[in-house]
Protein backbone atom coordinates (compact mmCIF):
# COMPACT_ATOMS: atom_id res chain seq x y z
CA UNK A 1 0.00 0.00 0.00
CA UNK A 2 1.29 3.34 -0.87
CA UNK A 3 1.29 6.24 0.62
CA UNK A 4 1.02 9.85 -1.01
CA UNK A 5 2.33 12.73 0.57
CA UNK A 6 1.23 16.27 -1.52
CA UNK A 7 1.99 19.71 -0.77
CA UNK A 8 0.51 22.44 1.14
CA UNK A 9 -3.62 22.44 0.45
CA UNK A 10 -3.06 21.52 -3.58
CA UNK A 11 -2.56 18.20 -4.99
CA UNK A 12 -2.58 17.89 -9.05
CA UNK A 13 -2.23 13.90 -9.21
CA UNK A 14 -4.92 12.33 -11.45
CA UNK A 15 -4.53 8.94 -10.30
CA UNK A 16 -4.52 9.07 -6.03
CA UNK A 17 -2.82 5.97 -4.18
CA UNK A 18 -4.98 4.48 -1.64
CA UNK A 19 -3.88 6.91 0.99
CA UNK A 20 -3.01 10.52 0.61
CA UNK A 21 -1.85 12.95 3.28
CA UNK A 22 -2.48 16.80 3.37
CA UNK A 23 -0.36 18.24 6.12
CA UNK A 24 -0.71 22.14 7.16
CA UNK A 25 0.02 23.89 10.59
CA UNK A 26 -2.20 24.47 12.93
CA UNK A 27 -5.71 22.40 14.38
CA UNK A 28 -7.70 20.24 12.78
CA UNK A 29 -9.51 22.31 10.07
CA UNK A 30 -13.34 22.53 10.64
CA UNK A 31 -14.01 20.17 7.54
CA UNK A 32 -13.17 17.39 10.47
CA UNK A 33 -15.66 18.28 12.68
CA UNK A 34 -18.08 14.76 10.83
CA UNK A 35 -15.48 12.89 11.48
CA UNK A 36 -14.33 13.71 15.13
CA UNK A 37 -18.02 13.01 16.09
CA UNK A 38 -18.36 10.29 14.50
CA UNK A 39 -15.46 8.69 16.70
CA UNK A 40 -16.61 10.43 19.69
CA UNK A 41 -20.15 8.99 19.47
CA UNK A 42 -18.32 5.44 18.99
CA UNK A 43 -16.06 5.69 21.56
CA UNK A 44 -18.49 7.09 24.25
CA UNK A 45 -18.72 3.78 26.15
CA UNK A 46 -14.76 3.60 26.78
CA UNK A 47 -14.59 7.44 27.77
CA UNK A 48 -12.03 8.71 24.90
CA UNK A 49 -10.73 11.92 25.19
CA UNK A 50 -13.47 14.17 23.56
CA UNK A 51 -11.89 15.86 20.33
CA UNK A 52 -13.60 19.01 20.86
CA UNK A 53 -9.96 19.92 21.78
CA UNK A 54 -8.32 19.75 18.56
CA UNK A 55 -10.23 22.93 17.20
CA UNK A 56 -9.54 25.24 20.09
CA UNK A 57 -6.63 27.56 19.41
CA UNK A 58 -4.37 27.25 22.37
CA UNK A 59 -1.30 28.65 23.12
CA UNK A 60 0.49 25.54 22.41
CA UNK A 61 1.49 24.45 18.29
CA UNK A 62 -0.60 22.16 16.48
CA UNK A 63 0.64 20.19 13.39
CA UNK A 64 -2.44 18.12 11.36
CA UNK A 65 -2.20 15.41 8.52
CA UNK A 66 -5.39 14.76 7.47
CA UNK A 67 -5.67 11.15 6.10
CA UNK A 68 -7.78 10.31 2.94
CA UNK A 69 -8.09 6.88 0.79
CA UNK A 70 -10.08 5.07 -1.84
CA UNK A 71 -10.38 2.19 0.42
CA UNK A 72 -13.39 0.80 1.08
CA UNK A 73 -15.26 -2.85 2.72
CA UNK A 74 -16.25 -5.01 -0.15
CA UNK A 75 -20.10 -4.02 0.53
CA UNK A 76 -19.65 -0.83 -0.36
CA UNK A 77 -18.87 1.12 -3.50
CA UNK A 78 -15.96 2.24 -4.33
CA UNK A 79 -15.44 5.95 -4.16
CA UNK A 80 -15.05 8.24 -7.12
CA UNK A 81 -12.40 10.67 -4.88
CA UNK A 82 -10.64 9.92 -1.96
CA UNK A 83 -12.49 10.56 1.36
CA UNK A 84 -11.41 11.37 4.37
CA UNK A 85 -10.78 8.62 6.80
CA UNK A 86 -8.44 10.18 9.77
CA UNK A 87 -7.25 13.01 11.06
CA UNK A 88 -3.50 12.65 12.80
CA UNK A 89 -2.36 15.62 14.88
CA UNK A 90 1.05 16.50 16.58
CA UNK A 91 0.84 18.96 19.95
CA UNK A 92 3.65 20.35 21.24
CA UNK A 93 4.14 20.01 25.00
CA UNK A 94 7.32 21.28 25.21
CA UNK A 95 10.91 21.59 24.28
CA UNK A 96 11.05 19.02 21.73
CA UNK A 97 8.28 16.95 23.21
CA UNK A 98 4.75 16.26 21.24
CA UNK A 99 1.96 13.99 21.94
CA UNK A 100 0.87 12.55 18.78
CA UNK A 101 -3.26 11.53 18.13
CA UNK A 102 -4.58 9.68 15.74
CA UNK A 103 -8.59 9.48 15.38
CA UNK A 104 -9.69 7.12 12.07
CA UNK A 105 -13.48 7.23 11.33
CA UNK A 106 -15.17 4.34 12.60
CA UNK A 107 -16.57 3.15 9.33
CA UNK A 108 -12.34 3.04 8.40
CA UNK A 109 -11.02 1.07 11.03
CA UNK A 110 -9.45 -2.34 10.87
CA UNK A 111 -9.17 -1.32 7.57
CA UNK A 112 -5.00 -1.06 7.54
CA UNK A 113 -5.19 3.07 7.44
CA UNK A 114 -3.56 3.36 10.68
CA UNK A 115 -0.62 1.06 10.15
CA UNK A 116 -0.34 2.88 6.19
CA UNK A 117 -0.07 6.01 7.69
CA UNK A 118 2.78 5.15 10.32
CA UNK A 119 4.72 3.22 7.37
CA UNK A 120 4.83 6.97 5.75
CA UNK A 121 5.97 8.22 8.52
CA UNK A 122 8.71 5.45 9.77
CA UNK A 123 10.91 5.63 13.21
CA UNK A 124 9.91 9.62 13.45
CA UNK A 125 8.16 12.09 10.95
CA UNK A 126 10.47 13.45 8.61
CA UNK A 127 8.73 11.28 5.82
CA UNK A 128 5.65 13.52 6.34
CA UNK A 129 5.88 16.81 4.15
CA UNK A 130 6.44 20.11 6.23
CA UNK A 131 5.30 20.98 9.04
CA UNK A 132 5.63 17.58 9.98
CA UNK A 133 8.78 16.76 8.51
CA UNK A 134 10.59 19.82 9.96
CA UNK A 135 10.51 18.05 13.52
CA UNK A 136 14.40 16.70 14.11
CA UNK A 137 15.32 15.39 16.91
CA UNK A 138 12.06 15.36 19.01
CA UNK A 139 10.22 12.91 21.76
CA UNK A 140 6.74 11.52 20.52
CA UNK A 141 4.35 10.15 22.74
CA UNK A 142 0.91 8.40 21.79
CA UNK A 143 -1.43 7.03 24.52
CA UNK A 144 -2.89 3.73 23.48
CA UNK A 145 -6.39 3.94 25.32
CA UNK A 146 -7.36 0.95 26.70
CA UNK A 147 -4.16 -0.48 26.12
CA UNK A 148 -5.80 -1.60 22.95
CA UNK A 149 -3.74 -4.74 21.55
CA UNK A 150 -3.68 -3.50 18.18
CA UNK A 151 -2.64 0.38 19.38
CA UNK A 152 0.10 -1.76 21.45
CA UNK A 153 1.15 -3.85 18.22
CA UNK A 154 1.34 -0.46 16.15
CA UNK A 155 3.42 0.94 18.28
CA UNK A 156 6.01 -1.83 18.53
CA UNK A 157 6.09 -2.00 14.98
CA UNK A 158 7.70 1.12 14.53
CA UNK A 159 10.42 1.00 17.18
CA UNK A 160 8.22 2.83 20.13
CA UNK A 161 9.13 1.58 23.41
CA UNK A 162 6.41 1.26 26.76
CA UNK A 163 6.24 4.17 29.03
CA UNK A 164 3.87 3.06 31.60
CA UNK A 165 0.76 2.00 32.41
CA UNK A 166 -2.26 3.82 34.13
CA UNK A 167 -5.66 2.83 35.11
CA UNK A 168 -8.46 4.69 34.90
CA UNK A 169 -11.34 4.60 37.71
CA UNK A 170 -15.16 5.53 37.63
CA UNK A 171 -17.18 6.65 40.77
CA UNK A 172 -20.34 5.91 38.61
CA UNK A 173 -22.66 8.14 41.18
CA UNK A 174 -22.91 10.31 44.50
CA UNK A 175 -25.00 7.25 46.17
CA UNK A 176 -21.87 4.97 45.59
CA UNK A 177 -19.77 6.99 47.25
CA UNK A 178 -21.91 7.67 49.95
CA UNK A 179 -22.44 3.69 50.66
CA UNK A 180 -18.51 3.59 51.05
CA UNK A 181 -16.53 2.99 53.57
CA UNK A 182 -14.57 6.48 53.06
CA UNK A 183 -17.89 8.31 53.10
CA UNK A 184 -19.00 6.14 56.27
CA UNK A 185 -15.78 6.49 58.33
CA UNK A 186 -15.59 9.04 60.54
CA UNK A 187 -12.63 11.41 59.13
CA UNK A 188 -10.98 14.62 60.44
CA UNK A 189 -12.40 17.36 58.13
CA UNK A 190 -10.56 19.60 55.79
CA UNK A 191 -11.93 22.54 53.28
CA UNK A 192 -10.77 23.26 49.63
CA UNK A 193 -9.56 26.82 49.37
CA UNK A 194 -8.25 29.27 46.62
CA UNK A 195 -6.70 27.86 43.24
CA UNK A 196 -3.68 27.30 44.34
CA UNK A 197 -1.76 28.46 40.94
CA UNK A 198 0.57 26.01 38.73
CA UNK A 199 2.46 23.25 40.19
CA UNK A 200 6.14 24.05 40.41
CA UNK A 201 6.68 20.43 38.61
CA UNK A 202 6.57 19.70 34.72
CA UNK A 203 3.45 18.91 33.47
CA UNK A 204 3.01 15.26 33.15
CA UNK A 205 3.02 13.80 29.87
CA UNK A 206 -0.17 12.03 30.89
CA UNK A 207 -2.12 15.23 31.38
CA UNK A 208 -2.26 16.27 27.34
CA UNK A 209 -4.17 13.14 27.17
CA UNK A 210 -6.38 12.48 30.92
CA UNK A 211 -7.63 16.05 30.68
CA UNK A 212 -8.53 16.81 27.09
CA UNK A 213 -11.82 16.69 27.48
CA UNK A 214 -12.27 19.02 30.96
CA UNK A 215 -13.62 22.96 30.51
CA UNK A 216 -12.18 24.12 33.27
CA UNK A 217 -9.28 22.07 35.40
CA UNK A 218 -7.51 24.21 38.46
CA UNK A 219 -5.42 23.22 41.13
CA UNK A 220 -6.51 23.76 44.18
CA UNK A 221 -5.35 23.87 48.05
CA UNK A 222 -7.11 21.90 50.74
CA UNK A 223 -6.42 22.98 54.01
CA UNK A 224 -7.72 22.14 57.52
CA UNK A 225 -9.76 24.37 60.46
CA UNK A 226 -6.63 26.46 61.45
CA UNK A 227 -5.25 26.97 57.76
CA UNK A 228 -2.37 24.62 57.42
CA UNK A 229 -2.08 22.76 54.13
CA UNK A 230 -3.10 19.09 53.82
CA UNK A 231 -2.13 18.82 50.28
CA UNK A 232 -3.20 19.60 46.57
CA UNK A 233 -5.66 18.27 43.86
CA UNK A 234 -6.15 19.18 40.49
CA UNK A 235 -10.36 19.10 39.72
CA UNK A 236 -11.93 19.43 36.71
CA UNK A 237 -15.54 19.44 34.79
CA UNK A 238 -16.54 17.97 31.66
CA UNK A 239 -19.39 20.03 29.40
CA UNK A 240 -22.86 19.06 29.65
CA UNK A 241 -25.27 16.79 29.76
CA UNK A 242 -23.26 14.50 31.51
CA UNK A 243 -20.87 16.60 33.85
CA UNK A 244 -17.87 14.39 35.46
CA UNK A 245 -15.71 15.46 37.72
CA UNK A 246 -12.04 14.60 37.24
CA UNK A 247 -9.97 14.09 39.99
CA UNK A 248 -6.33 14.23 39.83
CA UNK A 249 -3.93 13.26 42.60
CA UNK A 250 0.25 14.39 42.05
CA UNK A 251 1.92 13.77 45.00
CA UNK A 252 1.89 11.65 48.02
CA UNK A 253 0.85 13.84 50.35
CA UNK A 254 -1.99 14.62 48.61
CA UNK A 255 -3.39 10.93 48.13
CA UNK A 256 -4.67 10.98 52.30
CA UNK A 257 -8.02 9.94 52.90
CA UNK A 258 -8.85 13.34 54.58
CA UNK A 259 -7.45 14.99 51.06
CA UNK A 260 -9.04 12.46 48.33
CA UNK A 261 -12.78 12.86 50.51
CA UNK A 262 -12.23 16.42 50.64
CA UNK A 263 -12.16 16.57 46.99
CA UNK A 264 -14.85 14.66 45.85
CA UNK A 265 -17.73 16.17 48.34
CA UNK A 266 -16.06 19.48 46.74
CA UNK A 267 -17.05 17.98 43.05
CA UNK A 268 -20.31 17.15 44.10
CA UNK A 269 -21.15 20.25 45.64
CA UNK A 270 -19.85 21.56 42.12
CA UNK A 271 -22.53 19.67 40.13
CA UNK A 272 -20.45 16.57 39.32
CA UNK A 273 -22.72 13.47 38.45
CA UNK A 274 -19.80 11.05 38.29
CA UNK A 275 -16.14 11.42 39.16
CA UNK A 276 -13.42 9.88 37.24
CA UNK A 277 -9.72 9.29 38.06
CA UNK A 278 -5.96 7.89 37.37
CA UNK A 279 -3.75 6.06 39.37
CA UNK A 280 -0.19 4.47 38.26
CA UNK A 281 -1.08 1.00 37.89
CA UNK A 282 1.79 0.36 40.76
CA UNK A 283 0.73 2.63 42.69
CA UNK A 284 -1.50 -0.09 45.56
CA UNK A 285 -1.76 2.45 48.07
CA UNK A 286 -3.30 5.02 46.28
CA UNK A 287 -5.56 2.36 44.45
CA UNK A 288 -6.71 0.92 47.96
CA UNK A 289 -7.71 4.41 49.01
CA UNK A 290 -9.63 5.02 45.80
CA UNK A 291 -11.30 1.63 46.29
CA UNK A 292 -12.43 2.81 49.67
CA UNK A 293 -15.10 5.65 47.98
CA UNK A 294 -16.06 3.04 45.77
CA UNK A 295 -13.97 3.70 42.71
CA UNK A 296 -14.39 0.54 40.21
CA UNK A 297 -12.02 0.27 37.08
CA UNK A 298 -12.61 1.31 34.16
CA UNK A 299 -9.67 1.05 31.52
CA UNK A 300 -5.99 1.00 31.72
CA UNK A 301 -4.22 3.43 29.40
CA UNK A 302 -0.48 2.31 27.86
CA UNK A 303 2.19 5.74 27.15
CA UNK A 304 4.12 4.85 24.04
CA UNK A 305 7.56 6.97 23.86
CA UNK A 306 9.22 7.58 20.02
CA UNK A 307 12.32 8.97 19.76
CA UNK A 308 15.24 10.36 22.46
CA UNK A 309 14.43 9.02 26.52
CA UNK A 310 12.90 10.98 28.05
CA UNK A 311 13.12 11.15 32.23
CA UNK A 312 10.97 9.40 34.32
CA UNK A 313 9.26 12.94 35.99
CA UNK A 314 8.90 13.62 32.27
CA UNK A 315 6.50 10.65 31.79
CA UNK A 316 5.03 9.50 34.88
C-alpha cells in the first residue's frame, strides 16, 4: 500500500494511491468536525478523550495530517475521490516533546489506514511533508487507550518503546460513594480553598491526554480548620449533559483519605454526576484508598515513547 504525501492544500495527481496525506500547521480544520463526532459517538462507552480539543486555538502548536483513501469494505462502493478517513495531529508540550493523536473514522477502522499512515511516517516524521517533517530530533508520545492490543502492536512496529501504564477509575454516582466505607468512616475534616496556581513540577506527559476533554481544570489547596495545608488536587468538569468530575492526585501527600474525601464532596457540591480518576497501575496504596469511595475500574491506558528518553518525571 502506498502512501502519497502532496503539498501544502493543492494536490494535481490524477490517479490518487490508496492513501493521501495533506499536512498544514495548525488544528484540525473545521471540515473534520463529521469525522471527530463520529469517533466520539463510537467511543463514548470507553470514555475517549473528547476531540472538541483539537479545534480550540491554544497557546500551544498544532501540526495536522489529514488522512484520505479510496479504500473501502467489499459491501460498499468504491469511491469516485478519496475521502477522508483520519485526522492525525502532533501537539507540542514542550521543548522538543509532542503527543501525537490519531482518530480514524469508525466506518475506516481495521481497515490497515492506521498502520499505512505510520509506514509513511517510519521511526519519526520526517517522511511527512512540512510541518511535519521539519521536527528533528524530538520525543513523541501516543497514549494507546485501553491499552488496545492493536494500538500496542502499532506501536512496537515502529520502534516505540512502553512508558507506563495507568488505570483509569469511575465513581459511577454520589449514592456509591456515599455507601462507602470512606464516606462512612468518621474522618478529620478539611476545606478546599483558593486555586492554588501552577504546580512548580513539569506537566506530566499524561495530562495532554487524561484532561482533554475538561472545561475548566484548576489546582486547588485543601487545608484544615486552622489553615495549614493538607495537600493539593487538580479538579476538573466535563461540558454538559453528563458533567464528570475529574480528579487528579500528584503527589503523596496529597493521596490521604482526609485529602481524596475532601475533593470529591467538593465535586459534588460543584454539580459533578460522576467522578473519574488515574492512578499508576503500581501505585497499591493510592488504588486501595480510591477503592475505599467506591472507585471501580474502568480502563488501563499504555504511554508509548518515540524517539530520544525521556526522564521518568517527564512521563510518569
Amino acid at each position: 500500500m502506498s502512501v502519497h504525501a502532496p503539498n501544502a492544500d493543492t494536490d494535481t495527481d490524477t490517479e490518487p494511491d490508496l492513501i493521501s496525506l495533506r499536512c498544514y500547521d495548525g488544528p484540525p480544520s473545521q471540515g473534520t468536525a463529521p469525522l471527530f463526532r463520529a469517533a466520539r459517538d463510537a467511543d463514548a462507552e470507553m470514555g475517549f478523550s473528547a476531540p472538541d480539543q483539537y479545534f480550540s486555538r491554544s497557546p500551544a502548536r498544532y501540526l495536522t495530517a489529514e488522512v484520505c483513501t479510496l479504500l473501502h469494505r467489499w459491501t460498499t462502493a468504491s469511491p469516485s475521490a478519496p475521502v477522508l478517513a483520519a485526522v492525525v495531529t502532533a501537539r507540542e508540550l514542550g521543548s522538543s516533546l509532542w503527543a501525537v493523536d490519531i482518530v480514524v473514522d469508525p466506518q475506516f477502522r481495521s481497515m490497515g489506514v492506521a498502520t499505512a499512515v505510520f509506514e509513511a511516517v517510519g521511526s519519526d516524521l520526517s517522511g511527512l511533508p512540512a510541518p511535519f517533517g521539519t521536527i528533528d530530533g524530538a520525543t513523541f508520545v501516543g497514549c494507546s487507550y485501553g491499552s488496545h492490543p492493536a494500538s500496542g502492536r502499532l506501536a512496537r512496529r515502529f520502534g516505540a518503546q512502553f512508558g507506563g501504564r495507568r488505570d483509569r477509575l469511575l465513581l459511577p454516582s454520589r449514592s456509591d460513594y456515599a455507601a462507602s466505607r470512606m464516606a462512612r468512616d468518621p474522618q478529620r475534616r478539611f476545606v478546599v480553598t483558593a486555586d492554588a496556581g501552577p504546580d512548580a513540577d513539569a506537566p506530566s506527559v499524561w495530562q495532554h491526554f487524561e484532561e482533554a476533554d475538561a472545561t475548566d481544570t484548576r489546582r486547588l489547596c485543601v487545608t484544615d480548620a486552622d489553615g495549614s495545608v493538607a495537600g493539593h488536587v487538580r479538579l476538573g468538569l466535563t461540558d454538559e449533559p453528563h458533567r464528570i468530575g475529574l480528579l487528579r492526585l500528584d503527589a503523596a501527600a496529597d493521596r490521604s483519605v482526609g485529602v481524596v474525601r475532601t475533593a470529591i464532596e467538593h465535586l459534588w457540591a460543584c454539580g459533578a454526576v460522576s467522578i473519574e480518576t488515574s492512578v499508576d497501575a503500581t501505585d497499591a496504596t493510592t488504588l486501595d484508598v480510591l477503592r475505599s469511595a467506591a472507585f471501580q475500574h474502568d480502563r488501563s491506558d499504555a504511554l508509548f515513547m518515540l524517539g530520544q528518553p525521556m526522564s521518568a518525571g517527564r512521563c510518569v
